[in-house]
Protein backbone atom coordinates (compact mmCIF):
# COMPACT_ATOMS: atom_id res chain seq x y z
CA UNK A 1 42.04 48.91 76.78
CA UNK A 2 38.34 48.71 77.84
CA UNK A 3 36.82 51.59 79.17
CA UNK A 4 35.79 51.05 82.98
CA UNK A 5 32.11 51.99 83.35
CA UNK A 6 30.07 52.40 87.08
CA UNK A 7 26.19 51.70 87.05
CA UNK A 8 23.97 52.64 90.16
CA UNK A 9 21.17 49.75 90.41
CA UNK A 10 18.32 51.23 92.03
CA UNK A 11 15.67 53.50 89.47
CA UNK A 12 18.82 53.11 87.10
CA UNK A 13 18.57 49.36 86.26
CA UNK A 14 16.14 47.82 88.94
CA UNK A 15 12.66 49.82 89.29
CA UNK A 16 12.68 50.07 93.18
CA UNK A 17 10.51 53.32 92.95
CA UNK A 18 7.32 51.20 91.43
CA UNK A 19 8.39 47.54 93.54
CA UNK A 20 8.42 50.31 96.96
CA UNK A 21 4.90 51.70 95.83
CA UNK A 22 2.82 48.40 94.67
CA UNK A 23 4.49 46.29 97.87
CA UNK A 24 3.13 49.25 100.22
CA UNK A 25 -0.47 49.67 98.62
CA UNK A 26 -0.35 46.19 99.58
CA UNK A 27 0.24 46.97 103.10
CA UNK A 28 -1.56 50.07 103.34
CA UNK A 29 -4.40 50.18 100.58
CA UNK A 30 -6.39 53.19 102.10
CA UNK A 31 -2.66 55.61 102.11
CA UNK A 32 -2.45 57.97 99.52
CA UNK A 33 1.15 58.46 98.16
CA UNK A 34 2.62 61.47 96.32
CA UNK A 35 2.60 59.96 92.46
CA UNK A 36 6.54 59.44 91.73
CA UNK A 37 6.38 61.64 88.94
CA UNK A 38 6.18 64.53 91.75
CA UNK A 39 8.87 63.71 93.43
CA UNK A 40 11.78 66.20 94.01
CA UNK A 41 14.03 64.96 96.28
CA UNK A 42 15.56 61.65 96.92
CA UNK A 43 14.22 61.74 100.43
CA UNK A 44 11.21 59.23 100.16
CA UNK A 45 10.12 60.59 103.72
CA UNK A 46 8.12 63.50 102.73
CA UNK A 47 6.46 60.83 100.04
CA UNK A 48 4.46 58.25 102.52
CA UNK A 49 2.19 58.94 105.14
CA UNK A 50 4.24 56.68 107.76
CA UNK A 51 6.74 59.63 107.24
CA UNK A 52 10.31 58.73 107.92
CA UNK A 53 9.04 54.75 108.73
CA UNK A 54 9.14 54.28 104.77
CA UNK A 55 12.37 53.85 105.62
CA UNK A 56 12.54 51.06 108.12
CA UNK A 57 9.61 49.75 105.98
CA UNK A 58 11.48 48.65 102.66
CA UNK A 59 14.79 47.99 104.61
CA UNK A 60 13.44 45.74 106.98
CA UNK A 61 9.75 44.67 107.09
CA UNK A 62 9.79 44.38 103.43
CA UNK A 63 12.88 43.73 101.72
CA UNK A 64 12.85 40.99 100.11
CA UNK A 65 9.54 41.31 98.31
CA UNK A 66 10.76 44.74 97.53
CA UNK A 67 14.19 44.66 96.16
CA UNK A 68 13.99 40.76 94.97
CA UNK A 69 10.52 41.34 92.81
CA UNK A 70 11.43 44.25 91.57
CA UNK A 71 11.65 44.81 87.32
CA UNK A 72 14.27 45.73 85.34
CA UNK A 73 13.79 49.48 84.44
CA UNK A 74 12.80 48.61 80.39
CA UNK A 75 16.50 48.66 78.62
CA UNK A 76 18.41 47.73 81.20
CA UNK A 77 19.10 44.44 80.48
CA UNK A 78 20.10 44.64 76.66
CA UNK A 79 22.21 48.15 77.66
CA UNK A 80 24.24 45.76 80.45
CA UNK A 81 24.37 43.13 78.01
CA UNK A 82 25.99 45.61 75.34
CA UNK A 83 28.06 47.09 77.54
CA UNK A 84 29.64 44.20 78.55
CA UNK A 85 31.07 43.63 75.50
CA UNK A 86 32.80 47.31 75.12
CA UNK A 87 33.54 47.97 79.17
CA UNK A 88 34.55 46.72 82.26
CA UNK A 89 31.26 47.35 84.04
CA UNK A 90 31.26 48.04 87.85
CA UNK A 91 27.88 47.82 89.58
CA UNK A 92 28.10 50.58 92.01
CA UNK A 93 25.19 51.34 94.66
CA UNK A 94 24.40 52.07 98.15
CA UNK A 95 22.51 49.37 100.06
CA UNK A 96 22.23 50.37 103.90
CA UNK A 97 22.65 47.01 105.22
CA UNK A 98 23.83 43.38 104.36
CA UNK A 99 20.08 41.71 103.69
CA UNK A 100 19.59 44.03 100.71
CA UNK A 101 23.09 43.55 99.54
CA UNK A 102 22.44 39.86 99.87
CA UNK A 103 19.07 40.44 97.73
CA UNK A 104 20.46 42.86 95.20
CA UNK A 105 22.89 40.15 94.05
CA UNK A 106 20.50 37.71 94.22
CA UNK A 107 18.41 40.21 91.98
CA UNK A 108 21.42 40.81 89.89
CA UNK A 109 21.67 36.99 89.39
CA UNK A 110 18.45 36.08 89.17
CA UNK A 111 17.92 38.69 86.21
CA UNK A 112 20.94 37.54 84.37
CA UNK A 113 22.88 41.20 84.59
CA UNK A 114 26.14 40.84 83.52
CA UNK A 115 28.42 42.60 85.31
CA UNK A 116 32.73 42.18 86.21
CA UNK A 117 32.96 43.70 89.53
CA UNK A 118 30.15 45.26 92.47
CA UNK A 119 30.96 47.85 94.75
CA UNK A 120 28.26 48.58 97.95
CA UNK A 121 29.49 51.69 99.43
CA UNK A 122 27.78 55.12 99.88
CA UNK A 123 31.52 56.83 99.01
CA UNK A 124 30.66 56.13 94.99
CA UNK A 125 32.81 58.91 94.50
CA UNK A 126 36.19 57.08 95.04
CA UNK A 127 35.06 54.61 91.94
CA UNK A 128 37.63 55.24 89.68
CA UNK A 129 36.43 55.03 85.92
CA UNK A 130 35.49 56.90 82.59
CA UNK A 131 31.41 56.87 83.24
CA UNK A 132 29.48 56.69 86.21
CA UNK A 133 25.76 56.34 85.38
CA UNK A 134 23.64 57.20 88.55
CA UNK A 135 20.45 58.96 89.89
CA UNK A 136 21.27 60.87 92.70
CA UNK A 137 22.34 64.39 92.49
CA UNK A 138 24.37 64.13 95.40
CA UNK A 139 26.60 61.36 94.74
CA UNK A 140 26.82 63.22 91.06
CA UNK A 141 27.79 66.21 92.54
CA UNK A 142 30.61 64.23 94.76
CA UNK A 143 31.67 62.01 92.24
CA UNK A 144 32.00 65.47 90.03
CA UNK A 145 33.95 67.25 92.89
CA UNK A 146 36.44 63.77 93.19
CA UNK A 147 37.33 63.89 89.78
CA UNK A 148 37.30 60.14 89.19
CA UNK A 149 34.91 59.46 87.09
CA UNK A 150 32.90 61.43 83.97
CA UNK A 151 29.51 61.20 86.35
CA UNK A 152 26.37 60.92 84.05
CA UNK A 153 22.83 61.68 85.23
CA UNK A 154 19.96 59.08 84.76
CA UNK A 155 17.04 61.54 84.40
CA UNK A 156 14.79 61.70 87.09
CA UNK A 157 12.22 63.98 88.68
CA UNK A 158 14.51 64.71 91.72
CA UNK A 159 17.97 65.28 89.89
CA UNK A 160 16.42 68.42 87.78
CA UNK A 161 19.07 70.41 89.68
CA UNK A 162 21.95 68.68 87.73
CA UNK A 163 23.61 70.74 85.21
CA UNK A 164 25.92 68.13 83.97
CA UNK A 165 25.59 65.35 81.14
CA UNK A 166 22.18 63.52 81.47
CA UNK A 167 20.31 60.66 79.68
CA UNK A 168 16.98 59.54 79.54
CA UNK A 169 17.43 55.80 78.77
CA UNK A 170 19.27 52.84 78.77
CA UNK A 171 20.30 53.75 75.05
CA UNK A 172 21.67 56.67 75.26
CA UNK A 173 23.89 55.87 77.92
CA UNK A 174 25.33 52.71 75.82
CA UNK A 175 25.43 55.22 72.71
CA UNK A 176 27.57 57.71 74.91
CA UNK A 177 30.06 55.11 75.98
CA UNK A 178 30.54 54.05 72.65
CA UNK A 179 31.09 57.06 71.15
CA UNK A 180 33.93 56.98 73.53
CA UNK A 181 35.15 53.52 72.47
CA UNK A 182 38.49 54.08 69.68
């Protein structure tokens, strides 16, 4: 029996972080944002001048050229590709309304990820799996607490917090889930 893996998409396969910055310096040339590699948190608030509009900014005004021109996050593709072959792979991410989830698999398709299943819900801990790959420390530390899934930590400046299992590419996730594979 395959081993049923969960992948996050955003800053785990698709680079929103660097799409969100070059699409605003395009809007707002003269702002000065805190560099990504500062970043602690996940809220992207305290990041942008416009505050708390960031928000309503890549959601709405922007979306599409945000999420749809986005890059793969280098590995992504050949890790989904390999994984494929060893898993049932689950794409598992929170988009906060339908347009996005309408781009993402438009993204999704238009990149050629393979994937079996997707799942847009914010609850990622009631995936039910061997490996959940994501970036957030919260929906780590839920998906921990549920019990559901092994959760794995895609290394970031805001997740430093996480004590868990962590990797720091596309690579060592695949070489994790194989070691698992009998």
């Amino acid at each position: 029996m395959k081993l049923r893996v969960g992948v996050d998409l955003d800053c785990v396969l698709r680079d929103f972080k660097k799409s969100l910055f070059n699409v605003y310096k395009q809007k707002y040339p003269t702002h000065q944002i805190v560099p990504s590699e500062q970043w602690t948190n996940y809220w992207l608030g305290g990041y942008f001048p416009i505050g708390e509009e960031v928000y309503k900014f890549f959601r709405e005004d922007a979306a599409e050229e945000i999420f749809l021109n986005a890059n793969l996050i280098q590995g992504a593709y050949h890790m989904m590709l390999q994984l494929n072959k060893i898993a049932h792979v689950t794409i598992v991410s929170f988009q906060p309304n339908e347009k996005i989830k309408e781009l993402s698999i438009r993204w999704l398709e238009n990149k050629g990820i393979q994937f079996h299943d997707i799942l847009f819900t914010i609850d990622k801990e009631y995936y039910v799996g061997d490996f959940f790959l994501d970036d957030c420390e919260e929906h780590l530390n839920f998906i921990e607490t549920a019990g559901n899934s092994t959760p794995i930590c895609w290394n970031d400046t805001w997740n430093q917090n996480w004590k868990g299992i962590r990797v720091n590419n596309h690579q060592e996730f695949l070489n994790l889930v194989k070691s698992k594979c009998g």
